[in-house]
Protein backbone atom coordinates (compact mmCIF):
# COMPACT_ATOMS: atom_id res chain seq x y z
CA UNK A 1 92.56 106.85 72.29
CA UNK A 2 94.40 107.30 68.84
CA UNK A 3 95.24 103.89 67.52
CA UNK A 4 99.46 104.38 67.38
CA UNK A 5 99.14 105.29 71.52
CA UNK A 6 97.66 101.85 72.20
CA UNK A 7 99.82 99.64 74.17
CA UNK A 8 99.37 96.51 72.91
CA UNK A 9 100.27 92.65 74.34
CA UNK A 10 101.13 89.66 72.27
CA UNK A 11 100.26 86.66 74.20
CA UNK A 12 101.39 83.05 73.06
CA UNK A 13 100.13 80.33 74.43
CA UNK A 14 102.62 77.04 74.36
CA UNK A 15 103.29 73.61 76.03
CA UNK A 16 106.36 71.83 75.20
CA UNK A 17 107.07 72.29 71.59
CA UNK A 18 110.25 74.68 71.40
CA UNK A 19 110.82 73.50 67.85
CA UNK A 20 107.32 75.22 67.00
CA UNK A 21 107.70 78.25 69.34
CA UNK A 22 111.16 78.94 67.50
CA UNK A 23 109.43 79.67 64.64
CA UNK A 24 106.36 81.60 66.03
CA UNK A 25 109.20 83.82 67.66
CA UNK A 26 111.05 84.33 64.57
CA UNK A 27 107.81 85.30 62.84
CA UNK A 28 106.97 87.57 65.61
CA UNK A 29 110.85 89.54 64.76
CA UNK A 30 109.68 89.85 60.71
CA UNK A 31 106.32 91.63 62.12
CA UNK A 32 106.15 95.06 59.76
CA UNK A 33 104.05 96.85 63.04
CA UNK A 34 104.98 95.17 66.10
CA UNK A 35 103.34 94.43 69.96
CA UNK A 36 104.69 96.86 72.58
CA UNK A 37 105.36 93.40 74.34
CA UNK A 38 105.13 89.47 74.00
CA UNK A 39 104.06 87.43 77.02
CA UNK A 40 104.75 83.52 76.63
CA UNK A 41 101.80 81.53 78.19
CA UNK A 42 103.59 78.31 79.52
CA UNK A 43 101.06 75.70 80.48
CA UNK A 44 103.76 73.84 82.25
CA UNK A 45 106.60 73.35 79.94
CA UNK A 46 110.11 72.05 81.03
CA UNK A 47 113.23 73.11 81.05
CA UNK A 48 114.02 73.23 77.46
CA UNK A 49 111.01 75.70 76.17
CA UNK A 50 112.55 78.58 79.01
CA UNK A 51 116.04 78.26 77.62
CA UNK A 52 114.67 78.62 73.94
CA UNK A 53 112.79 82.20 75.53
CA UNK A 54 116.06 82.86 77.42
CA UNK A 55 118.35 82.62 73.71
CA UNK A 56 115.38 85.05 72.10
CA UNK A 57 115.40 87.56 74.92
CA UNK A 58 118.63 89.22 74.68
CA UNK A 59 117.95 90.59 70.87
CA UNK A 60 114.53 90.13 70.41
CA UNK A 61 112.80 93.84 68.94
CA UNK A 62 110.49 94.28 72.24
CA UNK A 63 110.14 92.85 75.56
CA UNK A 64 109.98 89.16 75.95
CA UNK A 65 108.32 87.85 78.81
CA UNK A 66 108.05 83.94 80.49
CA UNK A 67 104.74 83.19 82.12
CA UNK A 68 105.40 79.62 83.44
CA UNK A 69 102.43 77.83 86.05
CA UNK A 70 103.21 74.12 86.75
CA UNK A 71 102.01 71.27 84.87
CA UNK A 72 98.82 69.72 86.14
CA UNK A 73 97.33 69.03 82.54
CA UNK A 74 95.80 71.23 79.96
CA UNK A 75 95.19 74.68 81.66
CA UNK A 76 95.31 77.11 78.72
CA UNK A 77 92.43 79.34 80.84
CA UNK A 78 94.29 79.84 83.76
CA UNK A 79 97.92 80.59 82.05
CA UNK A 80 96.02 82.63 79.77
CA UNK A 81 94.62 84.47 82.84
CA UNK A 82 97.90 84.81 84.96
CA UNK A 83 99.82 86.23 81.90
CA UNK A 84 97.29 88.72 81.23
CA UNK A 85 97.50 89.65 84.33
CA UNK A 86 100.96 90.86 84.21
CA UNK A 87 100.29 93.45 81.83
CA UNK A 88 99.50 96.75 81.78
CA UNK A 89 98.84 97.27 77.97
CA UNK A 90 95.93 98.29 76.39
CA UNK A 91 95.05 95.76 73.82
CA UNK A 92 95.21 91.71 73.52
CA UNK A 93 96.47 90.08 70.97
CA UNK A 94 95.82 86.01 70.96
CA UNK A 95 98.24 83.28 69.42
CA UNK A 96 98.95 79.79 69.81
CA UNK A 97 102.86 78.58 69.82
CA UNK A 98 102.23 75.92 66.77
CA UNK A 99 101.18 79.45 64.82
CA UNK A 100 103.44 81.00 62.46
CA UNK A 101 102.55 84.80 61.78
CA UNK A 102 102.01 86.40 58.38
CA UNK A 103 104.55 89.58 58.29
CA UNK A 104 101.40 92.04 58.74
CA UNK A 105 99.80 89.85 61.24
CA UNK A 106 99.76 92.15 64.16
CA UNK A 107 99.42 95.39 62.00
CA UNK A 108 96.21 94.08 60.91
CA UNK A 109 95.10 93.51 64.05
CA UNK A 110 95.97 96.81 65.39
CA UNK A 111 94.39 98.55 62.38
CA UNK A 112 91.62 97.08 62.81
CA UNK A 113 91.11 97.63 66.08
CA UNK A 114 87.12 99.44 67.16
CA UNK A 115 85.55 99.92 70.65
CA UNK A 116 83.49 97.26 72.55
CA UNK A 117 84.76 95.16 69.60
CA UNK A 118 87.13 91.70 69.23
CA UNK A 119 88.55 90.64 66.51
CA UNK A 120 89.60 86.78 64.96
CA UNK A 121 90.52 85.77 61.78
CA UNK A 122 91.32 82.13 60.20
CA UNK A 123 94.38 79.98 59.67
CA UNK A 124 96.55 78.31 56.93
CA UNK A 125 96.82 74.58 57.48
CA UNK A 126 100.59 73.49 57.60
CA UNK A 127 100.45 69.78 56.59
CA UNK A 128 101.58 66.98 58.17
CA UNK A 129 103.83 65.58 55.19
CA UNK A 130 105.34 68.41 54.71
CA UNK A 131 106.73 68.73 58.51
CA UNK A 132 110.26 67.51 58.04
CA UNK A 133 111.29 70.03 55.49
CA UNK A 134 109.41 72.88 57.40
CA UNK A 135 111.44 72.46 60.34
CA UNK A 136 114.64 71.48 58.48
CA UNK A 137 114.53 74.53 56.28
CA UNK A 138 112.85 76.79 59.53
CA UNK A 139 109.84 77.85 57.06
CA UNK A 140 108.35 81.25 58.40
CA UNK A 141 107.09 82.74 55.23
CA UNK A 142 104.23 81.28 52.79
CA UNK A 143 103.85 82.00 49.01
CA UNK A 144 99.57 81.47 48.49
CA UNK A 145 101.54 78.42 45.94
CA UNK A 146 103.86 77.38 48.69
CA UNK A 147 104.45 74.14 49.09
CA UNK A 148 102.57 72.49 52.16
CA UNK A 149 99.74 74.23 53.13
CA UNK A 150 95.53 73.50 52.95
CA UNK A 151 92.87 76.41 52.38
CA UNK A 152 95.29 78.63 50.67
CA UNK A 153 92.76 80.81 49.84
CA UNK A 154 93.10 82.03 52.94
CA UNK A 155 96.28 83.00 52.14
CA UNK A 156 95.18 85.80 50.12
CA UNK A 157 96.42 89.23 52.08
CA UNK A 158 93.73 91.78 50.70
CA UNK A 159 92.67 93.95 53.81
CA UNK A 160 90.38 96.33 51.99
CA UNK A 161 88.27 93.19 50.69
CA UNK A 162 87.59 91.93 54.08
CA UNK A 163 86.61 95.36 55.21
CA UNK A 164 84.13 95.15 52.62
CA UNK A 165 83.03 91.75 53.54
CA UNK A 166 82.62 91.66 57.33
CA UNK A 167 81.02 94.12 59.51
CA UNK A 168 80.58 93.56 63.48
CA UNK A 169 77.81 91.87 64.72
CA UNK A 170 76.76 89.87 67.92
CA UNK A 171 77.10 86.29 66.82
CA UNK A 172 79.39 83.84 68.00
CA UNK A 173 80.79 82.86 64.51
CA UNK A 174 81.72 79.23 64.17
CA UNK A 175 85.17 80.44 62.49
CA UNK A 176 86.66 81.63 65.74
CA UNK A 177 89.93 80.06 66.89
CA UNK A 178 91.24 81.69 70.00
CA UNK A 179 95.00 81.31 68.05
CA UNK A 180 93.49 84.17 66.37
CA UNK A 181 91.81 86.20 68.56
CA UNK A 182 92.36 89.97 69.88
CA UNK A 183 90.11 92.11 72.32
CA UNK A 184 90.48 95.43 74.95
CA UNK A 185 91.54 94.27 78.07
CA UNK A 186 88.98 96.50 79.68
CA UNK A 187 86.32 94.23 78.15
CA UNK A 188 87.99 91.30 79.27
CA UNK A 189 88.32 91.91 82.57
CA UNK A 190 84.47 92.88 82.52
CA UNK A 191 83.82 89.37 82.20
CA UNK A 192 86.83 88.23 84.56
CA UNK A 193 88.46 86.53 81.65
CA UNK A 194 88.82 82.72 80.91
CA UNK A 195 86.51 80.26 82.82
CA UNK A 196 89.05 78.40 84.86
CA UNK A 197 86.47 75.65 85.50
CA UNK A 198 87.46 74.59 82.21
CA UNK A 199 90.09 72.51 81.99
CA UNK A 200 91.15 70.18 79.05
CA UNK A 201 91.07 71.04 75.75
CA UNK A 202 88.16 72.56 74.00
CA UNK A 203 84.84 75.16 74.31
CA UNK A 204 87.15 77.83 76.52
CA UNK A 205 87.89 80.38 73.69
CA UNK A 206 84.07 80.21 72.81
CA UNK A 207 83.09 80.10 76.21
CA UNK A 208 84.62 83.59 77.28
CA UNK A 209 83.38 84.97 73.54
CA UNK A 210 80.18 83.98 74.85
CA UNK A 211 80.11 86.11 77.62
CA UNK A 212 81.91 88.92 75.94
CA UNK A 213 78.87 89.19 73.59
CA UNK A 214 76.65 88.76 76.71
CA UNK A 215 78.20 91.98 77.99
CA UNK A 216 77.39 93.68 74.46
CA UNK A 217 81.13 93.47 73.11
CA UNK A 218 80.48 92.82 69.51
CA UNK A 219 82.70 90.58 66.97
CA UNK A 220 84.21 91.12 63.63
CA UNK A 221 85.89 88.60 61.27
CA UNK A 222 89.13 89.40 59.83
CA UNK A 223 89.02 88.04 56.68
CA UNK A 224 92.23 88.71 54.11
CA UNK A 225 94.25 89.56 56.51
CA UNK A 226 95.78 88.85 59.69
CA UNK A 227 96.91 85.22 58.62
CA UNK A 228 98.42 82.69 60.74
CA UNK A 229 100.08 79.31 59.32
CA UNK A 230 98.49 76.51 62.04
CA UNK A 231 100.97 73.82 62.14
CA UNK A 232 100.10 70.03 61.75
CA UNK A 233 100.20 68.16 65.25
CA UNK A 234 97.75 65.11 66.70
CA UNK A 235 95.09 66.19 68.16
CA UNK A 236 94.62 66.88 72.06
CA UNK A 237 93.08 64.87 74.47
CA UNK A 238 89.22 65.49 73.99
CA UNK A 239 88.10 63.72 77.26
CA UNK A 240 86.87 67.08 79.16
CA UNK A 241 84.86 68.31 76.03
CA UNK A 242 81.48 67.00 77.39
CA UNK A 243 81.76 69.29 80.80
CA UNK A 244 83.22 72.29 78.74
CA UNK A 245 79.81 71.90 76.39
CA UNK A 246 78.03 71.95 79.89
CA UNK A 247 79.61 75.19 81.19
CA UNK A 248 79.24 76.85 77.82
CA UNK A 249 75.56 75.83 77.45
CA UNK A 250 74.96 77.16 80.71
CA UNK A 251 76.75 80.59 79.59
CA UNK A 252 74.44 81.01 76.33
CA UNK A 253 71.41 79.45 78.06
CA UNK A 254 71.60 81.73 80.67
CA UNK A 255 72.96 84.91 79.26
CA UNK A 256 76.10 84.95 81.63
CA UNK A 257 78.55 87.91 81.28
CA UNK A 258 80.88 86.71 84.38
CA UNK A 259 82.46 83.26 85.39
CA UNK A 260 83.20 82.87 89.42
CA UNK A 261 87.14 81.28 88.50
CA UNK A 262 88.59 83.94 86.80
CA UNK A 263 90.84 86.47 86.37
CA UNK A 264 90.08 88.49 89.66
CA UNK A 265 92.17 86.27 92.04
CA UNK A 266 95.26 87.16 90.28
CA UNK A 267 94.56 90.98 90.43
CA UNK A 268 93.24 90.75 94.06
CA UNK A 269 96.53 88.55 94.82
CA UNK A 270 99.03 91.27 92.87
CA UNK A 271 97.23 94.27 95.03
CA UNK A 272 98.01 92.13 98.41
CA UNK A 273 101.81 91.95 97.27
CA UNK A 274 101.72 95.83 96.26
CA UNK A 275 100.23 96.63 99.27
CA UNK A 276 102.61 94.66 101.39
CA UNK A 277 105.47 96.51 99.91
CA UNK A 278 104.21 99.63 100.63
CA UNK A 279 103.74 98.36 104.19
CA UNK A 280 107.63 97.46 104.55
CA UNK A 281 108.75 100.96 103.14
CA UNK A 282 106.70 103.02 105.26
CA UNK A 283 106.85 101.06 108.49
């Protein structure tokens, strides 16, 4: 499949931060290439966070869609599994809402793009003491001296060095970050997606990479390009992290390419609605 006839999904993950989203959606409008579609992944947000989506959708470049579940605590896996499971695109592209996108951000995914391959580059830090103006001012743009911001060498926007650099391979790198992360959604699927046994933060992007590579889908670094500008917040809640090292141990230590709580029950589900339409037209 030529690269420009790849539909292509961005999917952002968020949980009650419109004032962050806002700018991660205004980002997403200064793209240079742009996704065929963006899918918000709402782990449970109120009220607020759908009007924000609601103001954005009426001029916003491409299709913006609201993928809301209810909130029962941190269960990034299975809203990243439902709103994958609304599209019909090609291609995955990862992103977390407190994420503000470099201008070539998704180009450089899409160019990048190989078979049995996924992709994940690094983030800018946004610093904490520098919040107040960044939100005032509604910062979506970064000079590599811009005020603000840690490892600004990774700020550097050099595609052909990184090229040169990084080559696939079947490691799980310890530079992933599933707020930068892009894959087929045939190869996905092969491994029926996120774990949803793992709930609370931490080990569930690494966890499904796992398995990808299990399933001989290789990974490739995107260095000096496809930037993202992470932005300062405390830290999550860390008290699941010893049974998410458990399940991901188990996934390494026994080669696993497929999780039982996955993706599949949302596909089976959306072919028992399609098929009960059908039912009422014809009968």
């Amino acid at each position: 499949m030529k690269k420009d006839k790849i539909k292509s999904t961005l999917i952002i993950t968020t949980y009650n931060w419109p004032d962050a989203l806002e700018l991660v959606l205004e980002s997403v409008k200064n793209q240079v290439m742009l996704p065929t579609e963006v899918i918000i992944a709402d782990d449970g947000s109120t009220n607020e966070t759908k009007q924000l989506i609601e103001s954005f959708q009426s001029n916003f470049p491409v299709p913006l869609k609201h993928i809301w579940h209810e909130d029962k605590g941190f269960r990034r896996s299975a809203i990243l599994n439902l709103a994958i499971s609304k599209t019909d695109s090609d291609y995955i592209i990862q992103l977390d809402g407190d994420c503000i996108i470099h201008k070539n951000f998704v180009g450089d995914h899409l160019k990048s793009i190989e078979k049995d391959t996924y992709l994940f580059g690094s983030r800018v830090n946004i610093q904490e003491p520098f919040l107040n103006d960044f939100f005032k001012n509604k910062i979506i743009t970064f000079s590599y001296l811009a005020k603000g911001i840690k490892k600004r060498n990774r700020n550097i926007h050099f595609p052909a060095l990184g090229e040169i650099l990084y080559k696939r391979n079947n490691k799980l790198s310890r530079k992933l970050r599933g707020c930068n992360l892009s894959y087929w959604k045939t190869d996905f699927l092969k491994v029926n997606g996120y774990n949803e046994d793992m709930i609370g933060w931490g080990r569930e992007d690494s966890e499904f990479v796992i398995r990808m590579i299990n399933n001989g889908t290789l990974g490739k670094r995107l260095k000096y390009k496809a930037i993202i500008y992470h932005i300062w917040h405390k830290e999550s809640s860390k008290e699941k992290l010893n049974i998410n090292n458990i399940i991901q141990e188990s996934a390494l230590k026994n080669k696993l390419s497929w999780c039982d709580n996955g993706i599949d029950k949302y596909l089976i589900k959306a072919q028992e609605n399609i098929r009960f339409k059908e039912s009422e037209v014809f009968s």
